[in-house]
Protein backbone atom coordinates (compact mmCIF):
# COMPACT_ATOMS: atom_id res chain seq x y z
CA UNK A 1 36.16 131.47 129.13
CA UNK A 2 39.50 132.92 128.52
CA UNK A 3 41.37 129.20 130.11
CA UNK A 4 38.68 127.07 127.31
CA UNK A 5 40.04 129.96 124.07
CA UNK A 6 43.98 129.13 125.93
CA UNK A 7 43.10 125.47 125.89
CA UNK A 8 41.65 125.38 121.80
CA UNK A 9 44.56 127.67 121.16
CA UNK A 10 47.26 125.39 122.55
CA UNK A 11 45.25 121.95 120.72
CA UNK A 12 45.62 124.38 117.67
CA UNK A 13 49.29 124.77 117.84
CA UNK A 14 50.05 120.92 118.90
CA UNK A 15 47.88 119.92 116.01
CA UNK A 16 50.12 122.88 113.43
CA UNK A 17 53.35 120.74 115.12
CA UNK A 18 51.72 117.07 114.37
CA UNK A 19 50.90 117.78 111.26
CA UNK A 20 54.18 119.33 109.91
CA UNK A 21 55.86 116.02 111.64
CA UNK A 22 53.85 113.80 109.92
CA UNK A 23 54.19 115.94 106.31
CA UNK A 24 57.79 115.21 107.05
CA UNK A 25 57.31 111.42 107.70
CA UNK A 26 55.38 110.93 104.64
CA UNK A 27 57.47 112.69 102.22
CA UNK A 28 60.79 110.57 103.86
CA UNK A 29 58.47 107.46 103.07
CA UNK A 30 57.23 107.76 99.72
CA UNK A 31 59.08 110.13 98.10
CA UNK A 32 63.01 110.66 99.37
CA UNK A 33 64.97 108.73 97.45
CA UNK A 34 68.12 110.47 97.95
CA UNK A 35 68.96 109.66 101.67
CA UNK A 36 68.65 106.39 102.60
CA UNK A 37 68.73 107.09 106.77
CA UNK A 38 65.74 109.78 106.27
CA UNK A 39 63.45 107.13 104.42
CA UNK A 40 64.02 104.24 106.68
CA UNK A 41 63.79 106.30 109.98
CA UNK A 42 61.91 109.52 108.76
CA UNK A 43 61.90 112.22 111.66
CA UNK A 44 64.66 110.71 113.17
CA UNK A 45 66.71 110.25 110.64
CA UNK A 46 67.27 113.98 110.28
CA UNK A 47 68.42 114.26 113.74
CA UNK A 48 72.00 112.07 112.13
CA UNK A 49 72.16 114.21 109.36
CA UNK A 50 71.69 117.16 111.94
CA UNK A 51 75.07 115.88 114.05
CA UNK A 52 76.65 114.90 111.43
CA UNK A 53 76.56 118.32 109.65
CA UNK A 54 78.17 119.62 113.48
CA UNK A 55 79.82 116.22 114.09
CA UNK A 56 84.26 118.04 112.93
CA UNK A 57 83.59 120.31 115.04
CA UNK A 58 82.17 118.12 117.87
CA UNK A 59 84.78 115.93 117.72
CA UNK A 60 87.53 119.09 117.40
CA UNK A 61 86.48 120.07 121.01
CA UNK A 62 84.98 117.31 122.68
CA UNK A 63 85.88 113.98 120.82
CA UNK A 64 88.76 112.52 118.36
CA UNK A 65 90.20 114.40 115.59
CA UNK A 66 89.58 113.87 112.10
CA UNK A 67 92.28 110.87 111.73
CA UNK A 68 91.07 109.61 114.51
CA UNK A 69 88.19 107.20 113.63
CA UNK A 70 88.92 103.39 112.62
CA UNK A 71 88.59 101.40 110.46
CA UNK A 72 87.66 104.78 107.91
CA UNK A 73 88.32 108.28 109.31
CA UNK A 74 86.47 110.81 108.72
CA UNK A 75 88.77 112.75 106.37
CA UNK A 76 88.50 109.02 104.38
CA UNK A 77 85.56 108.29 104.67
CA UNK A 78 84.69 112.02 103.57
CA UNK A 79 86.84 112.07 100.62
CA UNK A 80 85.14 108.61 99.15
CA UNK A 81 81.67 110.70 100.20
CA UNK A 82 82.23 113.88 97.92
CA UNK A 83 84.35 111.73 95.44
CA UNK A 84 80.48 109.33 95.21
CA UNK A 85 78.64 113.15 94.81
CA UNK A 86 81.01 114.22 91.97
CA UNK A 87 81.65 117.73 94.72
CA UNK A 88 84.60 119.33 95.87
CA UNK A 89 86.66 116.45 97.83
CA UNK A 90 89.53 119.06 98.35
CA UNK A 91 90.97 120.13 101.97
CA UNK A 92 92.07 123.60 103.12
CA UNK A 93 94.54 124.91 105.17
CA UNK A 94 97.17 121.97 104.60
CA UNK A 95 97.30 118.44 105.99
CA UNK A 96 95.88 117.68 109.55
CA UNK A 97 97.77 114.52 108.96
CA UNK A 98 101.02 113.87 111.03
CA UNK A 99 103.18 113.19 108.40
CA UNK A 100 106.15 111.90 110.60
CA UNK A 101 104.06 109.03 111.84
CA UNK A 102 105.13 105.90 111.80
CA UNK A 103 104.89 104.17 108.16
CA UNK A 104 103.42 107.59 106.62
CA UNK A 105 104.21 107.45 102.89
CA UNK A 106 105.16 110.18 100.46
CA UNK A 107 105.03 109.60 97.06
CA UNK A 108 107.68 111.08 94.63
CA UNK A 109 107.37 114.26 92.42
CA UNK A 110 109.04 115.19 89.46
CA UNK A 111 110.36 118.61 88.76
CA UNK A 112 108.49 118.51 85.03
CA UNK A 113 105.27 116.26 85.25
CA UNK A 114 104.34 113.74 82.40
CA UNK A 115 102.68 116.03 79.39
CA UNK A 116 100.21 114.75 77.58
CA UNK A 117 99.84 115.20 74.08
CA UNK A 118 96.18 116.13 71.93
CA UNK A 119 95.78 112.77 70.93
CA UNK A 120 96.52 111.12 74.50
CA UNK A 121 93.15 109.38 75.86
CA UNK A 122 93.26 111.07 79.03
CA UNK A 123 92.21 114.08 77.20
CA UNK A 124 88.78 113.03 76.43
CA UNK A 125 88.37 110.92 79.39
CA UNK A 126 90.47 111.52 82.42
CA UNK A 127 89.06 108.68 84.36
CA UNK A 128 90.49 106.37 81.54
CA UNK A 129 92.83 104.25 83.30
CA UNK A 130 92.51 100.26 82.45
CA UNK A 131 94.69 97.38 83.67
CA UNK A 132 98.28 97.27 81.86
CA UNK A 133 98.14 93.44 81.97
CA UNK A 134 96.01 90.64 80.83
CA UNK A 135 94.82 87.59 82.48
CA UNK A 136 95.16 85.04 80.98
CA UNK A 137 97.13 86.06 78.01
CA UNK A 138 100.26 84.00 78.88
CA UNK A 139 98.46 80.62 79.51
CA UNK A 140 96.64 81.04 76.07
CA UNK A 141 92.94 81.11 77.75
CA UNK A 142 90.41 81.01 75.45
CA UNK A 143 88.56 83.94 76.47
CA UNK A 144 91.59 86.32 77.60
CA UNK A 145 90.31 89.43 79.73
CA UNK A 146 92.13 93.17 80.34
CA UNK A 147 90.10 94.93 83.00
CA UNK A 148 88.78 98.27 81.84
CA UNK A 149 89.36 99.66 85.22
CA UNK A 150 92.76 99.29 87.55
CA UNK A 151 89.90 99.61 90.55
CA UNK A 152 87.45 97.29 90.95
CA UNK A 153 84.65 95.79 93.47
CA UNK A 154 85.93 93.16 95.71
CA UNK A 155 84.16 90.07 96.63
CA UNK A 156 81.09 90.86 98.51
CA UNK A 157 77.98 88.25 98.07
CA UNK A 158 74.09 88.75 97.63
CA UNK A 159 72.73 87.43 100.88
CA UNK A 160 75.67 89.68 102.90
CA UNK A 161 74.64 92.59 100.82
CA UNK A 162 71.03 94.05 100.03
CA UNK A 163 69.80 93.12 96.56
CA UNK A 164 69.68 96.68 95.98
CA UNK A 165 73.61 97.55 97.31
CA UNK A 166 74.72 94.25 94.60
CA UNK A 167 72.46 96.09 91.76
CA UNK A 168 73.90 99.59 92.81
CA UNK A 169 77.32 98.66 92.78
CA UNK A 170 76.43 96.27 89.38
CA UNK A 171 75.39 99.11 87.68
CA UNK A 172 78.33 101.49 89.03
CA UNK A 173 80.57 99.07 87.64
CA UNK A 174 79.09 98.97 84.43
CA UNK A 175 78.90 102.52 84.62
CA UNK A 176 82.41 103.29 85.21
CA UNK A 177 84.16 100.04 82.97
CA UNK A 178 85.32 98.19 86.07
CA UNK A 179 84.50 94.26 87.10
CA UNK A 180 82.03 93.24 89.80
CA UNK A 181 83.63 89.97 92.15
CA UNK A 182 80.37 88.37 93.15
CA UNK A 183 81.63 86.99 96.36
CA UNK A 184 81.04 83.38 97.21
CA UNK A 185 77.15 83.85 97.36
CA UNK A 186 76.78 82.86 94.24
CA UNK A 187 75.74 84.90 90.78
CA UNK A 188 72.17 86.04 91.39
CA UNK A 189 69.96 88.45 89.30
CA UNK A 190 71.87 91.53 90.66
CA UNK A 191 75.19 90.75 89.43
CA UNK A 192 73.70 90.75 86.10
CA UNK A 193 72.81 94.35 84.93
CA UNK A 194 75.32 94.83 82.41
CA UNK A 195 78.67 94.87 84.81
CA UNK A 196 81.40 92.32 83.81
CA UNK A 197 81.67 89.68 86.91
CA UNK A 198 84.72 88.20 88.24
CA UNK A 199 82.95 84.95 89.65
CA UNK A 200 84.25 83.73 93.13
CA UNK A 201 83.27 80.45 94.97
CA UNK A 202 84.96 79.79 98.18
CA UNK A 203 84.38 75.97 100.09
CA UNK A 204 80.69 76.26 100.05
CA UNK A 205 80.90 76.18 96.48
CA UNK A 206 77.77 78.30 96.44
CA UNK A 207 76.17 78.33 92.64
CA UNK A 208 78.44 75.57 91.65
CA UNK A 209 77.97 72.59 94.15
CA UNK A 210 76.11 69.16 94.31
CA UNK A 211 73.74 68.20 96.75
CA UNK A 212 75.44 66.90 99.08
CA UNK A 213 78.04 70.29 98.69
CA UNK A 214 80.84 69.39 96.40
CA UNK A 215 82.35 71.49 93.38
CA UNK A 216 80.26 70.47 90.54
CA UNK A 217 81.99 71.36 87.10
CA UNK A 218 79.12 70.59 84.88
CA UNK A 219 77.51 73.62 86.81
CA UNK A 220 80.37 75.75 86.60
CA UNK A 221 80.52 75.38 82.58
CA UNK A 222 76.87 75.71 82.30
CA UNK A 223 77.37 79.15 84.44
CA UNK A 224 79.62 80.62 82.32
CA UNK A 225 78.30 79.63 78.81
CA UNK A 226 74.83 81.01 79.73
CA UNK A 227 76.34 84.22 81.00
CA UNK A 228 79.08 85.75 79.14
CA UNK A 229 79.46 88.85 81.41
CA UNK A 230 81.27 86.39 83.29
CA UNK A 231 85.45 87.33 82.48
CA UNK A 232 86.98 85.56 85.04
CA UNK A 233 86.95 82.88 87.98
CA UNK A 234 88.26 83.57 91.39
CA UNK A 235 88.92 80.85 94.05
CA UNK A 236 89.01 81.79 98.07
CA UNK A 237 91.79 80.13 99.41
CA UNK A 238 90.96 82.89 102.40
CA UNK A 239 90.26 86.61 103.49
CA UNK A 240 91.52 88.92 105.45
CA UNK A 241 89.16 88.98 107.83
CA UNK A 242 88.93 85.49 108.90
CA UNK A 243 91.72 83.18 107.02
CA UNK A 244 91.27 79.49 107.44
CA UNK A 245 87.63 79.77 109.14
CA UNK A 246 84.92 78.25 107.49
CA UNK A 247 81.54 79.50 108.46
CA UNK A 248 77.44 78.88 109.25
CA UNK A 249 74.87 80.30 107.13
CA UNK A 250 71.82 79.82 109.83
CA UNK A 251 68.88 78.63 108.31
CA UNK A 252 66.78 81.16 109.18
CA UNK A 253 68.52 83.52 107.17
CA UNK A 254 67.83 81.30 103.59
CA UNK A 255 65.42 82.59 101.55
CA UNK A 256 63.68 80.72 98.74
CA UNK A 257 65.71 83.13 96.31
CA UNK A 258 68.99 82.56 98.63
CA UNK A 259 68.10 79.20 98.33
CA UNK A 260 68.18 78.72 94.76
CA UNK A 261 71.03 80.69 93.83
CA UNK A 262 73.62 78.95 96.24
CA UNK A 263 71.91 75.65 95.57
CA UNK A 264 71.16 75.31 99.14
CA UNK A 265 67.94 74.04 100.91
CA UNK A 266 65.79 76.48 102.46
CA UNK A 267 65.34 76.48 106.19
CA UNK A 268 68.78 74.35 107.21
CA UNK A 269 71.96 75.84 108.10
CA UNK A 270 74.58 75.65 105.90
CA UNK A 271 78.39 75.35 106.80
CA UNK A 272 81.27 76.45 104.79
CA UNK A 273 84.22 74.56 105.89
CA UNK A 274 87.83 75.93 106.33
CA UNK A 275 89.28 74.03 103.61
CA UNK A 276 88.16 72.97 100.11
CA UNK A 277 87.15 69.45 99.23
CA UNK A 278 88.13 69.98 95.63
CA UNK A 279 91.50 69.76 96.42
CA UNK A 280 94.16 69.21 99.67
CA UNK A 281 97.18 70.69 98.31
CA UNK A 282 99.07 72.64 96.13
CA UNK A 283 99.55 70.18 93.09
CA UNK A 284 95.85 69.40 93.06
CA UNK A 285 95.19 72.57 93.27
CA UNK A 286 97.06 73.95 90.74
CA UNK A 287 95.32 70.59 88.19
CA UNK A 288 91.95 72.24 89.79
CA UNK A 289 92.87 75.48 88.50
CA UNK A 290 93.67 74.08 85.15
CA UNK A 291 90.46 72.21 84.84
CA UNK A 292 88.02 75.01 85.46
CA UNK A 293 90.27 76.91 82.61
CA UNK A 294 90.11 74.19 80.18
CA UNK A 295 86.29 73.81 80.87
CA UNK A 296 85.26 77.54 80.91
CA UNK A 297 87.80 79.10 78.75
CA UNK A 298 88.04 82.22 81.09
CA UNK A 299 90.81 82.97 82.91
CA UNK A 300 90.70 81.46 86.67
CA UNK A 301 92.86 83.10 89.52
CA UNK A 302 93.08 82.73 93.02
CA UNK A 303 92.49 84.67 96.37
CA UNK A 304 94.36 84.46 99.62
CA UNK A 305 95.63 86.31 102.53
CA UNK A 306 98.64 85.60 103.54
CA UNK A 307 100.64 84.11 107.02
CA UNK A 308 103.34 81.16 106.13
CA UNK A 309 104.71 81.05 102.49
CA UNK A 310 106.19 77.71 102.12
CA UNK A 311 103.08 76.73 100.36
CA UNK A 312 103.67 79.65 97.95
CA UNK A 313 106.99 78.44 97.53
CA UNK A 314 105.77 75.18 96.07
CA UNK A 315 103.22 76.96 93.86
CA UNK A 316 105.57 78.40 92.39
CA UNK A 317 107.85 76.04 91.60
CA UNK A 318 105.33 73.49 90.30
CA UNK A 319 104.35 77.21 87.89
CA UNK A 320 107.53 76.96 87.01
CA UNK A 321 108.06 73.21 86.47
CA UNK A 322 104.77 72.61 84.62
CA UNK A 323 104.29 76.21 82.86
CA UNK A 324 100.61 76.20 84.10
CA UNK A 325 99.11 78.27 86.76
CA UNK A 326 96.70 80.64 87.89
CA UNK A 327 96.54 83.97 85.48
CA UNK A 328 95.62 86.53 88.86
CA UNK A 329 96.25 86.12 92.47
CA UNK A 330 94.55 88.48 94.91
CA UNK A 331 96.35 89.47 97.70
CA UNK A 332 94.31 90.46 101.05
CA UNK A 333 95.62 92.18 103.27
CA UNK A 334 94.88 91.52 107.20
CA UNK A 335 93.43 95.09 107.44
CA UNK A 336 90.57 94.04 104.77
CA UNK A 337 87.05 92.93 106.13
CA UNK A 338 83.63 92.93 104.87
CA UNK A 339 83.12 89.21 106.55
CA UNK A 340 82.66 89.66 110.40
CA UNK A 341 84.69 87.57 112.24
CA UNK A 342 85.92 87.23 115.74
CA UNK A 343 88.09 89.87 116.74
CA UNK A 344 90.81 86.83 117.70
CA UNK A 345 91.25 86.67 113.68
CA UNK A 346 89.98 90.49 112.43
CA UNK A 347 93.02 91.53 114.51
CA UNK A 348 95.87 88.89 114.75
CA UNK A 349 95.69 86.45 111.99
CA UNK A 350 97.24 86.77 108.49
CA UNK A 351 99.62 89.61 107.73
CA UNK A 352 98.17 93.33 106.40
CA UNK A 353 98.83 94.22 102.65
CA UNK A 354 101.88 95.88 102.32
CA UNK A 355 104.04 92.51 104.78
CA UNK A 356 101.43 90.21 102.76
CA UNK A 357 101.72 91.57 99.53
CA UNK A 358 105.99 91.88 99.35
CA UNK A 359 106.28 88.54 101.06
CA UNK A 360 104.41 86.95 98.25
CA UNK A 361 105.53 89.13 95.34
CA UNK A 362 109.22 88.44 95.69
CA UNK A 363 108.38 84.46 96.10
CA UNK A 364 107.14 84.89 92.17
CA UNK A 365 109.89 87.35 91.29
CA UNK A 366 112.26 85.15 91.97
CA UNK A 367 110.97 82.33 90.22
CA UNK A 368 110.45 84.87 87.26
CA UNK A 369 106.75 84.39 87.49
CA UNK A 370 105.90 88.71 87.98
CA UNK A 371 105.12 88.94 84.11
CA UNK A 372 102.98 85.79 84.04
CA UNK A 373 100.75 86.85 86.32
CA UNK A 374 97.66 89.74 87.30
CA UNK A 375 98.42 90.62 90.89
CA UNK A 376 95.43 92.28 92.50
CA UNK A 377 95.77 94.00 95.82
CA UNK A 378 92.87 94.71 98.55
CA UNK A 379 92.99 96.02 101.90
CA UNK A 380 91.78 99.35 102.38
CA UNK A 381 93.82 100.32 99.24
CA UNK A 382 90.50 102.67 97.89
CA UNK A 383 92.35 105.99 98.09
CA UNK A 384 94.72 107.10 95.48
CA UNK A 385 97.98 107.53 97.39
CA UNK A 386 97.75 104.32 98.48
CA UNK A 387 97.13 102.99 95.64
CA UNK A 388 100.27 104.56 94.26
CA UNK A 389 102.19 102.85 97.07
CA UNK A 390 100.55 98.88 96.06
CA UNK A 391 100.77 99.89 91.65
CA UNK A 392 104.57 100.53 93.41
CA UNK A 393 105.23 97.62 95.10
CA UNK A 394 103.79 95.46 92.32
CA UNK A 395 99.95 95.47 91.74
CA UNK A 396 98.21 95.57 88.68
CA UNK A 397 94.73 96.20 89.93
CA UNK A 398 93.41 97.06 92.82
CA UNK A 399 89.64 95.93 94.30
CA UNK A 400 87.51 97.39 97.10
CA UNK A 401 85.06 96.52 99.56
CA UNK A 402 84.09 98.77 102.04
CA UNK A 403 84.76 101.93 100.10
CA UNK A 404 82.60 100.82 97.22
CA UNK A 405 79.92 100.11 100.02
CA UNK A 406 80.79 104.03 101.02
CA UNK A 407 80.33 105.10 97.49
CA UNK A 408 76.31 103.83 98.09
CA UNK A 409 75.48 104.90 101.09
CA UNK A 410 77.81 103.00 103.99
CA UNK A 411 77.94 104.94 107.51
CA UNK A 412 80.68 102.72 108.74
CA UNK A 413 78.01 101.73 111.52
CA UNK A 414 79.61 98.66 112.07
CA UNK A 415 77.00 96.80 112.14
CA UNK A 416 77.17 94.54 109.07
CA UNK A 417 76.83 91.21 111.09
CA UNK A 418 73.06 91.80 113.17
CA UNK A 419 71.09 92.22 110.02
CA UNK A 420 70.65 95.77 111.04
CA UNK A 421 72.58 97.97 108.85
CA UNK A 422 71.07 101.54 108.88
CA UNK A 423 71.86 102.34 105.47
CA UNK A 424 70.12 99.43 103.55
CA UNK A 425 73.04 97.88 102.49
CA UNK A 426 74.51 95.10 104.70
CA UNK A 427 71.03 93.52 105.65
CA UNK A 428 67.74 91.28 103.93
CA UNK A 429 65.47 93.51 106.10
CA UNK A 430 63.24 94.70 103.10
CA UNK A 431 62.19 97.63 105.01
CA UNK A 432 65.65 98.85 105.49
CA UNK A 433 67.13 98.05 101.81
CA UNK A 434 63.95 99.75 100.33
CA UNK A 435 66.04 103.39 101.26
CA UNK A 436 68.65 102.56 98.54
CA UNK A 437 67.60 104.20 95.44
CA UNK A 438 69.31 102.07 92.66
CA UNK A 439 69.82 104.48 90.12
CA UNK A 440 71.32 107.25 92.42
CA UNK A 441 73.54 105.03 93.82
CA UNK A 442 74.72 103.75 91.07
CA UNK A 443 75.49 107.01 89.66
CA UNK A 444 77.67 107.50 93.09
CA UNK A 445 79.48 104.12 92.80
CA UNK A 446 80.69 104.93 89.01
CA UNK A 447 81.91 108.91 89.82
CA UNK A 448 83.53 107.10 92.98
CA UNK A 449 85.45 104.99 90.53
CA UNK A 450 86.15 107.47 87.77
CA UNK A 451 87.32 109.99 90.59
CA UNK A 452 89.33 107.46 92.09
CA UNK A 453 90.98 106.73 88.61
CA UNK A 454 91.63 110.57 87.74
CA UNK A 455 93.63 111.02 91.13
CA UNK A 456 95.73 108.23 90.92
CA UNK A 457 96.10 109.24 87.56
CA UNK A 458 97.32 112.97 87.94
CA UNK A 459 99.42 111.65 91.20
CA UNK A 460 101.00 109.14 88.42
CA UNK A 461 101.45 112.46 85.76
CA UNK A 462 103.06 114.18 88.85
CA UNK A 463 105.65 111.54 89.20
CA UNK A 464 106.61 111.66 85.94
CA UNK A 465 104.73 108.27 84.99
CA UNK A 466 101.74 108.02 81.80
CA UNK A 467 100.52 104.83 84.13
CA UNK A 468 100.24 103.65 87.60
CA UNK A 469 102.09 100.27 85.78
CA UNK A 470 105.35 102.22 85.68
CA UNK A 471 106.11 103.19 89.49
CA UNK A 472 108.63 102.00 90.89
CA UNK A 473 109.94 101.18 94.53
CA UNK A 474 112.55 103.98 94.84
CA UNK A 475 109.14 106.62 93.77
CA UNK A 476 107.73 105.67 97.33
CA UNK A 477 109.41 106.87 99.98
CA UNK A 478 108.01 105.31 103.83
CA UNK A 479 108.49 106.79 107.51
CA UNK A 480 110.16 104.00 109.33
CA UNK A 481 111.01 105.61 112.70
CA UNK A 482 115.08 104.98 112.52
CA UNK A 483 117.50 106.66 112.39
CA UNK A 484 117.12 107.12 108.85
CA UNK A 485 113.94 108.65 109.21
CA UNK A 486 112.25 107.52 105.44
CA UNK A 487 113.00 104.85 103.09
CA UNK A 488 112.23 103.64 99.81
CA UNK A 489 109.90 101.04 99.79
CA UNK A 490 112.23 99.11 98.09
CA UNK A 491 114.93 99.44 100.90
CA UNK A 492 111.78 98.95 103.49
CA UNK A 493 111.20 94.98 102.11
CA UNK A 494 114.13 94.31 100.26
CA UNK A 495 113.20 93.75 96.49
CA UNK A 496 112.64 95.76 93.01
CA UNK A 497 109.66 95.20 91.18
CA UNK A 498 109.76 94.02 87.92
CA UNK A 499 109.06 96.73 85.41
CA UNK A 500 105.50 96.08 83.72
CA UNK A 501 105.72 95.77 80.01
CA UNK A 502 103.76 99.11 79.27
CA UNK A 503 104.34 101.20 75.90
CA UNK A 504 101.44 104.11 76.16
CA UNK A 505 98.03 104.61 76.68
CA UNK A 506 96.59 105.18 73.30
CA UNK A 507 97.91 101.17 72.38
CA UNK A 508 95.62 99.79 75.55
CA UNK A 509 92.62 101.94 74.20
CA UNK A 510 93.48 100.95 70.44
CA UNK A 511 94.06 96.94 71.73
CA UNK A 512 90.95 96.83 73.95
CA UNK A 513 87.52 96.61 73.86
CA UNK A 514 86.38 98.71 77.83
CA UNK A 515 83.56 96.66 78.08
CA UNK A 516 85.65 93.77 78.91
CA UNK A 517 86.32 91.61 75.88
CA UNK A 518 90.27 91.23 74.55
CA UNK A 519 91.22 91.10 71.44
């Protein structure tokens, strides 16, 4: 009798346990919206959340350290995840960072910070922060664009990306005044929720190509007149994670919808060569450049990373010779890398940002090209100290991949490439992507921008500076490992950038309009 009551009593309990297990499953189902992992593997997913919560000091006593971790480390990766959350991003205790490792870089303070005044726009918004230049201003453009926002999202495509992670980060844009670079997927239905769109086509021509996978300018007009959140046009020359390698898109991978927006036929693979048709060298590209201008009346730039410059050389020159050019050129640095590649070119070809970047600057500084021209950096530059050190060495704006992906949910799982990304974002699998909650991260992406933008803008205020515009090389000092011990930046590669012409923030609010339109 008493083993049958011990049996009914055990069933009892083991039922109690199943049922609270699968209370938990349902609610991580149907009604968490807030953490991606828990709805897409409910019961399990709390396990991650679990170890993560345990996972500094894990790796304190058993692991890696904090700075450990590549390509994000946790203290990174951290600061980008409270930054998202609007909580406290701060660290106690002082730096775990070596600071006398090798190219460590310290940005300069002044003994009296910059004051602001009552009327300064910082004072009502202290994420306000927009781009000191604008493209296409000297080439007369039609449609002339400032950025709202010195940060930005880099080119990422729908079809690499969820269609929720492109809405997210759409609507975080919009959210926060910055652009949205569509990648060279194509514009599809989530680039257009209100976010102004930096439209980039690489050698697919994806969105813009004939049948038989050409540049088609007719489509490229037609694009922009029928959407006028479109500010600018970006060409890939290359990226950093893969420059000068074209690439499939297996057919098993096109949807109907992928399909139609990268004018593409469903089922077949598609290759993107290593090299555009549209042009073979630098004067035709520089008369392709023109053309899409004269066509589209938006300013067109152009996206590279960088190895040999004598190509650059001649760009310039012809800029010089026939006072015609691109209005932006995106810099990207080695270190960048959204696209998977093999790790042949992820780790040894093209040169990281700060070699690519001062290589390429002083090329147009000599030919007195600096002031003509948007430079845009990218390359892990989403942390404000480092984007101090790339406003220093000559950037106007700055865009970013991977921490933007971060901002919405990214676990730097590293596994962007299988389809299988845990976190919704780098996949089509409608199961997984159904864990992003659009409207939450959205919120995340914008306070990850406007925290971003009040950082940089209080380490600019502690150097003495009213914008990031106004650093200089001698305000960045660099660990070099000789006998010196630190240098300026501008003793580290040899040049002085040209000061940007900047007067004070009030004229950029009183002379633009933030949601994207120049007047």
């Amino acid at each position: 009798m008493h083993t049958i009551l011990d049996f009914i009593t055990n069933i009892s309990w083991w039922m109690w346990i199943v049922a609270v297990l699968l209370i938990i499953a349902i609610r991580d189902i149907f009604f968490n919206r807030k953490h991606t992992i828990n709805h897409n593997f409910p019961l399990v997913g709390h396990l991650r959340y679990l170890l993560e919560s345990i996972g500094p000091e894990m790796r304190q006593y058993f692991v890696a350290n904090n700075r450990e971790e590549l390509p994000f480390n946790r203290i990174e990766r951290g600061w980008v995840y409270a930054s998202s959350k609007n909580e406290n991003n701060y660290e106690g205790f002082g730096t775990d960072r070596n600071v006398h490792e090798h190219q460590h870089i310290f940005v300069k303070n002044c003994l009296i910070p910059f004051q602001m005044d009552a009327a300064h726009p910082n004072k009502t918004d202290n994420a306000f922060l927009p781009c000191a230049k604008v493209m296409g201003a000297y080439n007369q453009r039609k449609k002339p664009y400032r950025p709202a926002s010195i940060i930005n999202v880099s080119a990422m495509s729908f079809g690499s990306l969820s269609s929720r992670a492109i809405s997210s980060l759409n609507i975080g844009a919009q959210k926060a005044g910055a652009y949205h670079n569509t990648g060279e997927g194509g514009l599809s239905p989530y680039h257009s929720h209100g976010g102004d769109v930096v439209f980039h086509f690489g050698t697919g021509y994806f969105g813009v190509r004939t049948k038989d996978g050409n540049f088609c300018m007719d489509k490229m007009k037609a694009l922009v007149d029928n959407n006028p959140f479109i500010r600018a046009i970006e060409i890939k020359l290359s990226q950093g994670a893969k420059p000068g390698k074209g690439g499939v898109l297996p057919g098993a991978k096109i949807t109907p919808q992928i399909a139609e927006i990268r004018g593409v036929e469903i089922g077949k693979d598609v290759l993107s060569p290593s090299a555009h048709k549209a042009f073979t060298n630098i004067p035709e590209l520089l008369a392709f450049i023109e053309a899409i201008a004269d066509a589209t009346g938006v300013p067109v730039g152009i996206k590279a990373a960088i190895g040999k410059t004598e190509q650059w050389e001649e760009l310039a020159a012809l800029m010089v010779s026939s006072d015609r050019g691109p209005d932006f050129i995106t810099i990207d640095g080695g270190e960048g890398g959204t696209g998977a590649a093999p790790p042949s070119f992820a780790d040894h070809v093209s040169l990281p940002f700060m070699h690519a970047f001062s290589k390429i600057y002083k090329i147009f500084q000599h030919h007195n090209l600096t002031e003509r021209v948007v430079f845009i950096g990218s390359g892990k530059l989403g942390f404000p100290a480092k984007a101090a050190m790339a406003f220093a060495m000559g950037v106007d704006c700055i865009n970013v991949a991977r921490e933007a992906m971060m901002s919405i949910g990214c676990i730097q799982a590293q596994v962007c490439h299988t389809n299988k990304c845990p976190a919704g974002i780098a996949t089509q699998n409608k199961w997984l992507e159904k864990g992003i909650d659009v409207p939450l991260k959205s919120d995340r992406a914008a306070q990850y921008f406007k925290t971003f933008r009040k950082e940089l803008i209080e380490i600019t205020h502690a150097a003495g500076y009213e914008h990031p515009s106004q650093f200089t090389m001698q305000d960045i000092d660099m660990n070099v490992d000789d006998g010196d011990l630190t240098k300026t930046l501008e003793d580290t590669f040899k040049y002085k950038k040209t000061p940007v012409p900047f007067s004070c923030a009030q004229d950029l609010k009183e002379c633009s309009h933030l949601g994207g339109s120049y007047k």
